[in-house]
PDB file of N, CA and C in Angstrom:
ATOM      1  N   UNK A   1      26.512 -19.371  16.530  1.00  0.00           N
ATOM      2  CA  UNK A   1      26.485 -17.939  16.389  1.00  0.00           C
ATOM      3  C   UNK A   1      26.147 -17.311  17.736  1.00  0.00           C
ATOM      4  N   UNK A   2      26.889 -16.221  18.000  1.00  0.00           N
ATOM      5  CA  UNK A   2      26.733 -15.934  19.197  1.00  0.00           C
ATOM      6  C   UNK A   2      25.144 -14.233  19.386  1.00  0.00           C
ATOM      7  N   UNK A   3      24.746 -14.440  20.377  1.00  0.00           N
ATOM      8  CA  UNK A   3      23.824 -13.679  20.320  1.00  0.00           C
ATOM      9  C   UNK A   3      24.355 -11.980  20.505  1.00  0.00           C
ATOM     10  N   UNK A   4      23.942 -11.132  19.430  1.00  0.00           N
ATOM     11  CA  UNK A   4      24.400  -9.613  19.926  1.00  0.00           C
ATOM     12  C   UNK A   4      22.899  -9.097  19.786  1.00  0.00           C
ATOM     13  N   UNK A   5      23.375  -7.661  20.193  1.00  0.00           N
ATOM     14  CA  UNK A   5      21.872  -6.933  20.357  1.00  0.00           C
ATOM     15  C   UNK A   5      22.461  -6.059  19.482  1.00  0.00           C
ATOM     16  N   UNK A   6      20.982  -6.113  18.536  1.00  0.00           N
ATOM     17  CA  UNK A   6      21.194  -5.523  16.988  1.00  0.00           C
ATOM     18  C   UNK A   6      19.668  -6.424  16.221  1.00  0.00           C
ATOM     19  N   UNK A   7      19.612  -5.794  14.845  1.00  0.00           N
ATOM     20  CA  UNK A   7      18.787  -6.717  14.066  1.00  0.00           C
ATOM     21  C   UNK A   7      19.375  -7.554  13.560  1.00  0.00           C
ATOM     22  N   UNK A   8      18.563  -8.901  13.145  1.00  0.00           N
ATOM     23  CA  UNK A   8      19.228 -10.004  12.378  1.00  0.00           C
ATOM     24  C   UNK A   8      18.527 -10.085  11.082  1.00  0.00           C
ATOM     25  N   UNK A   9      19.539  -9.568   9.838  1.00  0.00           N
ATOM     26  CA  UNK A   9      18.893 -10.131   8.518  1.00  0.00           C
ATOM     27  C   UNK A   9      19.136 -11.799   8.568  1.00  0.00           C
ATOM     28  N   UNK A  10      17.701 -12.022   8.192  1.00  0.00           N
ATOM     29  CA  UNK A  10      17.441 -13.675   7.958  1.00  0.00           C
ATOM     30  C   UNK A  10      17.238 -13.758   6.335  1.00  0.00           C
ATOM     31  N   UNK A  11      18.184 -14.636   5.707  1.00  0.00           N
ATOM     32  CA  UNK A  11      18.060 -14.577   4.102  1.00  0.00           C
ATOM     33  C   UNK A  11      17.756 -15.867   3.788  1.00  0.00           C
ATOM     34  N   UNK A  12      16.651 -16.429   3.207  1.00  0.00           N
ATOM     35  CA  UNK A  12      16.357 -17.996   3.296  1.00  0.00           C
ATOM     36  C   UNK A  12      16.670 -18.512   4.336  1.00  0.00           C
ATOM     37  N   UNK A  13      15.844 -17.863   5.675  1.00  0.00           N
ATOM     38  CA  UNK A  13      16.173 -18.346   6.790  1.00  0.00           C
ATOM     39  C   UNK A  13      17.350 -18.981   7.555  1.00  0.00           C
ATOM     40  N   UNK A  14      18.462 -17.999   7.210  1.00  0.00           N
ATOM     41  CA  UNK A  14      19.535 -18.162   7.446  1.00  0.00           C
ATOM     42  C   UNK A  14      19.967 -17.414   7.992  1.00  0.00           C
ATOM     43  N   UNK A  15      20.193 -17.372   9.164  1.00  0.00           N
ATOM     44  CA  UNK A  15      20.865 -15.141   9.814  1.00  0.00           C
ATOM     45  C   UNK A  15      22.442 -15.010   8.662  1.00  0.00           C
ATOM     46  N   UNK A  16      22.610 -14.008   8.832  1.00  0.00           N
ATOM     47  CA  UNK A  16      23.076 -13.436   7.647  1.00  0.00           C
ATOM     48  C   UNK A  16      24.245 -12.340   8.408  1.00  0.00           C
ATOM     49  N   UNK A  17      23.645 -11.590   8.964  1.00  0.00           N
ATOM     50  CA  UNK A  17      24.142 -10.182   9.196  1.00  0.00           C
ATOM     51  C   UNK A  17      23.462  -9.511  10.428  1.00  0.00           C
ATOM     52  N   UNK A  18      24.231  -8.851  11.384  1.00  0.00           N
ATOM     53  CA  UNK A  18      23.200  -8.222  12.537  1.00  0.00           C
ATOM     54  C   UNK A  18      23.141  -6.441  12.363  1.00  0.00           C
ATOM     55  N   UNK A  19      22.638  -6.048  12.632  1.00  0.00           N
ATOM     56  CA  UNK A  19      22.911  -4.323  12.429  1.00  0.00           C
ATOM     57  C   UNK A  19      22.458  -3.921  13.276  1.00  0.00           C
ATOM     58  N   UNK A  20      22.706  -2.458  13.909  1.00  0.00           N
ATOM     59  CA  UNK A  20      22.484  -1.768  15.090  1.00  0.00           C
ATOM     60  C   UNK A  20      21.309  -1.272  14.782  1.00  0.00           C
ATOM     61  N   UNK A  21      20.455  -1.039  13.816  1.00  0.00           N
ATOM     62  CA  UNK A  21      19.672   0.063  13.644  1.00  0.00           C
ATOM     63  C   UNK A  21      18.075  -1.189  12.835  1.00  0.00           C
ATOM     64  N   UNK A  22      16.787  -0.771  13.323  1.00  0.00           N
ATOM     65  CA  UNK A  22      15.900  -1.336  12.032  1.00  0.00           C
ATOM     66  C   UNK A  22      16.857  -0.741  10.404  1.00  0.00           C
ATOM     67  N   UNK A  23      16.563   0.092  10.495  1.00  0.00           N
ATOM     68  CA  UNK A  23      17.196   1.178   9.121  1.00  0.00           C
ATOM     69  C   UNK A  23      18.099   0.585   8.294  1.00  0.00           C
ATOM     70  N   UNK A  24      19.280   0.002   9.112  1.00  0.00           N
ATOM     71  CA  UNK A  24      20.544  -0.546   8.250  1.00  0.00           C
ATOM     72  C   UNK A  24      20.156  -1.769   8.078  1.00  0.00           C
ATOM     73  N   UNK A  25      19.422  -2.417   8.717  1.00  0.00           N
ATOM     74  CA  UNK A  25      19.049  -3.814   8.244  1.00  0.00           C
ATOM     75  C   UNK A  25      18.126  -3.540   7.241  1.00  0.00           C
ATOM     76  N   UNK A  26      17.177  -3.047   7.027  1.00  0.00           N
ATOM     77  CA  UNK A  26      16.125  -2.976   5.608  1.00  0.00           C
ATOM     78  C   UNK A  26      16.990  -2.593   4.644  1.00  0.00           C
ATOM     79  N   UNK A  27      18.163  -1.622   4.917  1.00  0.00           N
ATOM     80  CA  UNK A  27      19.246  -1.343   3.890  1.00  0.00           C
ATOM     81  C   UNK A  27      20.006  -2.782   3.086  1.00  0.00           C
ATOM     82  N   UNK A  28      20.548  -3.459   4.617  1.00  0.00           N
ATOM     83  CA  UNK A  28      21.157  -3.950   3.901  1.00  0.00           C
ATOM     84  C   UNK A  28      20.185  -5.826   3.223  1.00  0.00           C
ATOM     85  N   UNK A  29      18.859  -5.842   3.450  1.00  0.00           N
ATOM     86  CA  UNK A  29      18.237  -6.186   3.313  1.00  0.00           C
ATOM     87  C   UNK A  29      17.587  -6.078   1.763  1.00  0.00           C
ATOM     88  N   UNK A  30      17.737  -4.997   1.089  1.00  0.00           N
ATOM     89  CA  UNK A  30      17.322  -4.305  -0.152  1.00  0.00           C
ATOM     90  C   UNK A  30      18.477  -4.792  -1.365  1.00  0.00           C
ATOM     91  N   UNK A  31      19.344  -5.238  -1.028  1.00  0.00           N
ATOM     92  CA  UNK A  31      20.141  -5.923  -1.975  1.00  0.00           C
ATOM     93  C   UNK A  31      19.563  -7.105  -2.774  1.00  0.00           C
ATOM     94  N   UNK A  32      19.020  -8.355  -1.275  1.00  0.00           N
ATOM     95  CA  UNK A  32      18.165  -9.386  -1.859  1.00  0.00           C
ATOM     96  C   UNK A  32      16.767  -9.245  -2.436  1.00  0.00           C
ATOM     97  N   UNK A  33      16.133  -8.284  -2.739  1.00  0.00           N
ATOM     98  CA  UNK A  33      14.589  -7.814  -3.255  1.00  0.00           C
ATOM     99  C   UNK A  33      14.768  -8.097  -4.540  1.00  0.00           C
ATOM    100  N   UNK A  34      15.343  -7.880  -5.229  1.00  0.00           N
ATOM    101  CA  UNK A  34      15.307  -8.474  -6.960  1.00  0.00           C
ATOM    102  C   UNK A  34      15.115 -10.179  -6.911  1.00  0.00           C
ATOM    103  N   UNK A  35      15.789 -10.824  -6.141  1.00  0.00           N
ATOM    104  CA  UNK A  35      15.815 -12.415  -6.214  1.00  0.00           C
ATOM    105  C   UNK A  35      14.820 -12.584  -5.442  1.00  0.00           C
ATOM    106  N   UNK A  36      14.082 -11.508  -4.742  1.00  0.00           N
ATOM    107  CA  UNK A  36      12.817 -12.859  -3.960  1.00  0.00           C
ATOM    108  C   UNK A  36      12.787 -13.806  -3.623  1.00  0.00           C
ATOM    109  N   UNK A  37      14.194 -13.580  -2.777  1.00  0.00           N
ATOM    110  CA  UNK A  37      13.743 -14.942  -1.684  1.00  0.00           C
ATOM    111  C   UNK A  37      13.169 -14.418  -0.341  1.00  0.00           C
ATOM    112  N   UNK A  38      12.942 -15.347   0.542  1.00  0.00           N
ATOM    113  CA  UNK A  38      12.603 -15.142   1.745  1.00  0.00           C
ATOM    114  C   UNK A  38      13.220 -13.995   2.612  1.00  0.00           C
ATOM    115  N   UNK A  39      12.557 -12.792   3.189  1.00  0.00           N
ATOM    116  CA  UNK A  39      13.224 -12.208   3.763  1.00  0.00           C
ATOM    117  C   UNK A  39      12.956 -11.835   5.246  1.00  0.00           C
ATOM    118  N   UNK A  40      13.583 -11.737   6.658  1.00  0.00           N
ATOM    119  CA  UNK A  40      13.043 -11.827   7.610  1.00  0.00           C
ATOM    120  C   UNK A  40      14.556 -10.509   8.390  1.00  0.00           C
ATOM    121  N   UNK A  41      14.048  -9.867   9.057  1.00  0.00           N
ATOM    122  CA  UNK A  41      14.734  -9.445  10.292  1.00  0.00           C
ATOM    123  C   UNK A  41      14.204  -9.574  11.751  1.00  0.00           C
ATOM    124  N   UNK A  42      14.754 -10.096  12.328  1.00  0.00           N
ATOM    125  CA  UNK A  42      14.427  -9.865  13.862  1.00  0.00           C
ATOM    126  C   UNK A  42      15.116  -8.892  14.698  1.00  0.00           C
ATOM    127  N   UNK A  43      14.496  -8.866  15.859  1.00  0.00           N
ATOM    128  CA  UNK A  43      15.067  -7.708  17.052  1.00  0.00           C
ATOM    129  C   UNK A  43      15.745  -8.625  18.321  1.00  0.00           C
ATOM    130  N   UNK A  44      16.836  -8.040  18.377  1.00  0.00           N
ATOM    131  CA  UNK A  44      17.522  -8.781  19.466  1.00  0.00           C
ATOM    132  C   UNK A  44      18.310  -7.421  20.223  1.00  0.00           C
ATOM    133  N   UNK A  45      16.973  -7.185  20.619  1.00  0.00           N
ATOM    134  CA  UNK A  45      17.185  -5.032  21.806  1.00  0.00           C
ATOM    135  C   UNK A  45      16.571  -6.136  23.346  1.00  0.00           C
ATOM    136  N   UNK A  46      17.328  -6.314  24.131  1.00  0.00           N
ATOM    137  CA  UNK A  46      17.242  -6.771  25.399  1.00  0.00           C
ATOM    138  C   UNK A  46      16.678  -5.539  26.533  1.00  0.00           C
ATOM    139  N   UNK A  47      16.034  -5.039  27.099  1.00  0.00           N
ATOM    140  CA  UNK A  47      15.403  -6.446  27.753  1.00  0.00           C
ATOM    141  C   UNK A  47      13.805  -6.393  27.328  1.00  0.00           C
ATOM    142  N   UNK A  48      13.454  -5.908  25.631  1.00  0.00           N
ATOM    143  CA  UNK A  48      12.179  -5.887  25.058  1.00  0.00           C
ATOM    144  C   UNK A  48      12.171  -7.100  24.365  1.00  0.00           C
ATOM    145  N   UNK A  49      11.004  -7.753  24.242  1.00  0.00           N
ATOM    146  CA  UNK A  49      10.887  -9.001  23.874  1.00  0.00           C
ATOM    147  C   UNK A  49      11.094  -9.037  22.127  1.00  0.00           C
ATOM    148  N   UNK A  50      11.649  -9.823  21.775  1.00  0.00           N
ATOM    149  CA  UNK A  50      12.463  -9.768  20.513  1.00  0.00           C
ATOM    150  C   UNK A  50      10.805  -9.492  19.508  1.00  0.00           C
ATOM    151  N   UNK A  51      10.748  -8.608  18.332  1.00  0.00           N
ATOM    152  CA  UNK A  51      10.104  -8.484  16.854  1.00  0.00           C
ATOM    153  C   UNK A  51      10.725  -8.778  16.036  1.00  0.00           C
ATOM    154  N   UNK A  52       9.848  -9.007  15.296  1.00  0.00           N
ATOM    155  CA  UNK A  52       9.809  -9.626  13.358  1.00  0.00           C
ATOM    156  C   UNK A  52       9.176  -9.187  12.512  1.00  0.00           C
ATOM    157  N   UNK A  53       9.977  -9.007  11.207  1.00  0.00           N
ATOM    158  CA  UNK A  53       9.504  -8.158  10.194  1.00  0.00           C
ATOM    159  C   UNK A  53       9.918  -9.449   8.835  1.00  0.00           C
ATOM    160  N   UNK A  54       8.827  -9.709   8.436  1.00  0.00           N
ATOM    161  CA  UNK A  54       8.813 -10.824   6.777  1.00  0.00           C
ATOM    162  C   UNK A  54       8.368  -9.501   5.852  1.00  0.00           C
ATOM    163  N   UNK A  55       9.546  -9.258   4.942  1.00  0.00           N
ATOM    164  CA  UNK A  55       9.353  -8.831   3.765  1.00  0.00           C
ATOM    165  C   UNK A  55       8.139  -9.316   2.772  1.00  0.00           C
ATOM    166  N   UNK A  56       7.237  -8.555   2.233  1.00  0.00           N
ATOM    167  CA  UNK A  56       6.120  -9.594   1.459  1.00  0.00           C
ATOM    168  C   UNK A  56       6.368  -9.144   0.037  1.00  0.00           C
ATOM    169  N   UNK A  57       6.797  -9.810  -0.793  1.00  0.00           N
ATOM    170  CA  UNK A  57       7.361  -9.614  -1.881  1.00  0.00           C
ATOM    171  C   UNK A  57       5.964  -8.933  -2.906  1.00  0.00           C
ATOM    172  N   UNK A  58       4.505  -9.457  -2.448  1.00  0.00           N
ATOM    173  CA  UNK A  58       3.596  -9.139  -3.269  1.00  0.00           C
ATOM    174  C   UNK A  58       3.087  -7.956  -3.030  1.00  0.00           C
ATOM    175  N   UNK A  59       3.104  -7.189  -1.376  1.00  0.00           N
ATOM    176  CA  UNK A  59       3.004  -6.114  -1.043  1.00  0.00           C
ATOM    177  C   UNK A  59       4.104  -4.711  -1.326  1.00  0.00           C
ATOM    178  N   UNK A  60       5.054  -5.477  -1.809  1.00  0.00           N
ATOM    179  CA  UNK A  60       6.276  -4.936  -1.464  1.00  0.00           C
ATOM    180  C   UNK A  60       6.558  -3.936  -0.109  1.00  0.00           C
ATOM    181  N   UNK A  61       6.908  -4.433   0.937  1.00  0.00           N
ATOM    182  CA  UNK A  61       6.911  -3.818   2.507  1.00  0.00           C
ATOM    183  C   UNK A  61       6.945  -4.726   3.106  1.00  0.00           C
ATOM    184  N   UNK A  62       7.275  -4.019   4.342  1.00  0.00           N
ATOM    185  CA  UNK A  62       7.768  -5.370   5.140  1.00  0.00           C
ATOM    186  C   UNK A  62       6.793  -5.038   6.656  1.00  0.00           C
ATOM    187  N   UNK A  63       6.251  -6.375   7.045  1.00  0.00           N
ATOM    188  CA  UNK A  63       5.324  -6.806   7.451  1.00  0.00           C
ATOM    189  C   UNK A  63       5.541  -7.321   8.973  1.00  0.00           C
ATOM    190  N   UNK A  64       5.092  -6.559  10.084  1.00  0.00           N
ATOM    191  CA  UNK A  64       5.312  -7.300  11.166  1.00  0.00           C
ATOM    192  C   UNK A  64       4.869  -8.415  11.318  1.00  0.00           C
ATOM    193  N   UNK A  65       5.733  -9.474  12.457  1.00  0.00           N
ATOM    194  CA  UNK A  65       5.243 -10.834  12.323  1.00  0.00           C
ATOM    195  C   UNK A  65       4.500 -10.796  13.534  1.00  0.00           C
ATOM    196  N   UNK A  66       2.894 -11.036  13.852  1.00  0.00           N
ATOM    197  CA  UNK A  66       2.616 -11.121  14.994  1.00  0.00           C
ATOM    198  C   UNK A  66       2.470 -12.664  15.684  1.00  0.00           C
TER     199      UNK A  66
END
């Protein structure tokens, strides 16, 4: 997979999908919330050092990864 700058939905730790925006990724991220699986986006905005966000299914929100 080649690297773009965008977010990466991670779905059972799997990249999935990249999107230009945080926004469209929690969007398109909100599909998998009924099945509770694992949910992760990362940041791939160059030249800021990449973030992470784990969905917490018990909080419902999504949770920076520090």
């Amino acid at each position: 997979m080649r690297v773009t700058t965008g977010f990466m939905l991670y779905v059972e730790g799997k990249p999935t999908k990249v999107s230009p925006t945080l926004k469209e990724a929690k969007e398109q991220a909100a599909a998998y919330l009924p099945a509770g699986v694992p949910l992760k986006i990362e940041s791939h905005v160059a030249p800021a050092p990449s973030q992470a966000w784990n969905y917490d299914h018990t909080l419902q929100q999504w949770v920076e990864q520090r």
